[in-house]
Structure formats: C-alpha cells, structure tokens
N, C-alpha and C. Protein backbone atom coordinates (compact mmCIF):
# COMPACT_ATOMS: atom_id res chain seq x y z
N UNK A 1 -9.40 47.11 114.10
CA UNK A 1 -8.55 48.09 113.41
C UNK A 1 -9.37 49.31 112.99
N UNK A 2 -10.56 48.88 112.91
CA UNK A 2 -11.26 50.19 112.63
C UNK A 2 -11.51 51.26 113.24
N UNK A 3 -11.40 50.83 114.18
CA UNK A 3 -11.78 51.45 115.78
C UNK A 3 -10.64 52.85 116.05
N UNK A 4 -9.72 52.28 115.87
CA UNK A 4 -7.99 53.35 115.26
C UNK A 4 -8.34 53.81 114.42
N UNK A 5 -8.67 53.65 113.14
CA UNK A 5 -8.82 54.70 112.40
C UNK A 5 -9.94 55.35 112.45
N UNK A 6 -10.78 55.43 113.14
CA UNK A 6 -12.22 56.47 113.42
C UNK A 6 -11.39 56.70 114.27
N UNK A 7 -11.30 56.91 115.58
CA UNK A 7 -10.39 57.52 116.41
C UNK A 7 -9.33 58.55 115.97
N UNK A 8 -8.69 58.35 114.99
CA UNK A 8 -7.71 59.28 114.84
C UNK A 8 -8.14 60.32 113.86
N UNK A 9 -9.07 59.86 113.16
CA UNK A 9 -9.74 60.71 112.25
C UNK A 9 -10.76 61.61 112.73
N UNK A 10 -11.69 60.94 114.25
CA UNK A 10 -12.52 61.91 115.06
C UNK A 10 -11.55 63.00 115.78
N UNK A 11 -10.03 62.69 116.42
CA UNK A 11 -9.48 63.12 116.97
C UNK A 11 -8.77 63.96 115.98
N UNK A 12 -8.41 63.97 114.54
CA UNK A 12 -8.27 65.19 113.45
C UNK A 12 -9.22 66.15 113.65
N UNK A 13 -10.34 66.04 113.34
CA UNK A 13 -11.23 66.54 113.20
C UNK A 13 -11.48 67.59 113.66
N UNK A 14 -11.63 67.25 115.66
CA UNK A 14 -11.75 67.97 116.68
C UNK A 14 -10.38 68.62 116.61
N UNK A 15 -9.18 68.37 116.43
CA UNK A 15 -8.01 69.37 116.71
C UNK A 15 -7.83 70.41 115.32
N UNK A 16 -8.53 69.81 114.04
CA UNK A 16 -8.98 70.84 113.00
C UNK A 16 -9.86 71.90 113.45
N UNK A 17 -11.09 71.31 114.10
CA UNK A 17 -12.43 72.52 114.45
C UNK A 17 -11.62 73.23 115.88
N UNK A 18 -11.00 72.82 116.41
CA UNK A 18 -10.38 73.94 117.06
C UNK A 18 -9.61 74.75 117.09
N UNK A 19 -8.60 74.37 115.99
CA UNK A 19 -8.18 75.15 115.18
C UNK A 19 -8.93 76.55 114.76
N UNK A 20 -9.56 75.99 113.99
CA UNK A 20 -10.63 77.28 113.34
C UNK A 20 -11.07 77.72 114.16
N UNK A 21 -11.98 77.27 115.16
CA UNK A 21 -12.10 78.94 116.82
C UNK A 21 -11.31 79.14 117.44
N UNK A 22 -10.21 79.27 116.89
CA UNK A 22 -8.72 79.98 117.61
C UNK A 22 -8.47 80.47 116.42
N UNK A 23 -7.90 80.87 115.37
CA UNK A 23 -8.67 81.61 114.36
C UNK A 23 -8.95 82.12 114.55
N UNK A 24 -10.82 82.30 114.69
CA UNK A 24 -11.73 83.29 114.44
C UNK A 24 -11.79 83.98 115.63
N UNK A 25 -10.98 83.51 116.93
CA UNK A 25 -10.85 84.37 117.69
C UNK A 25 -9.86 85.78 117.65
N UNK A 26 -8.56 84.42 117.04
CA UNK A 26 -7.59 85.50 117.29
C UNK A 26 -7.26 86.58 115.82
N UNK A 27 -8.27 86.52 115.09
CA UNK A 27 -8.29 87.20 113.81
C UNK A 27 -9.77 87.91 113.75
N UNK A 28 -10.18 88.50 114.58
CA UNK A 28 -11.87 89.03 114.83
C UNK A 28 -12.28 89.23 112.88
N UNK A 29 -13.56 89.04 112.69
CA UNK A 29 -14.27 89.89 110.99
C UNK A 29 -13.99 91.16 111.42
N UNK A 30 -14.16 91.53 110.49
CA UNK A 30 -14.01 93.10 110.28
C UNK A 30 -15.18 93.69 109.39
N UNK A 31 -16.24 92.85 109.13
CA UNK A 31 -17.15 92.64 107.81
C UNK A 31 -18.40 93.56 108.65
C-alpha cells in the first residue's frame, strides 16, 4: 500500500513542478 501512496504523491509532485515551468514560461519576469 505504500507503494500507491509514494506513487501518487511522486506523480503530484511532478504534475505540480510542471505546472510551475508552464508558468514561468507563459508569464516571462519582468525583473
């Protein structure tokens, strides 16, 4: 059972951090 929940939590993770460089793509700094 553990195995599922690392899994879905590695697989959050990665669809969180890609999230954020789609983001920072599609919102360039301006800084």
């Amino acid at each position: 059972m553990k195995k599922r929940i690392t899994l879905i939590v590695f697989s959050m993770l990665i669809i969180a951090a890609l999230y954020v460089l789609y983001c920072f793509n599609y919102i360039p700094h301006k800084k």
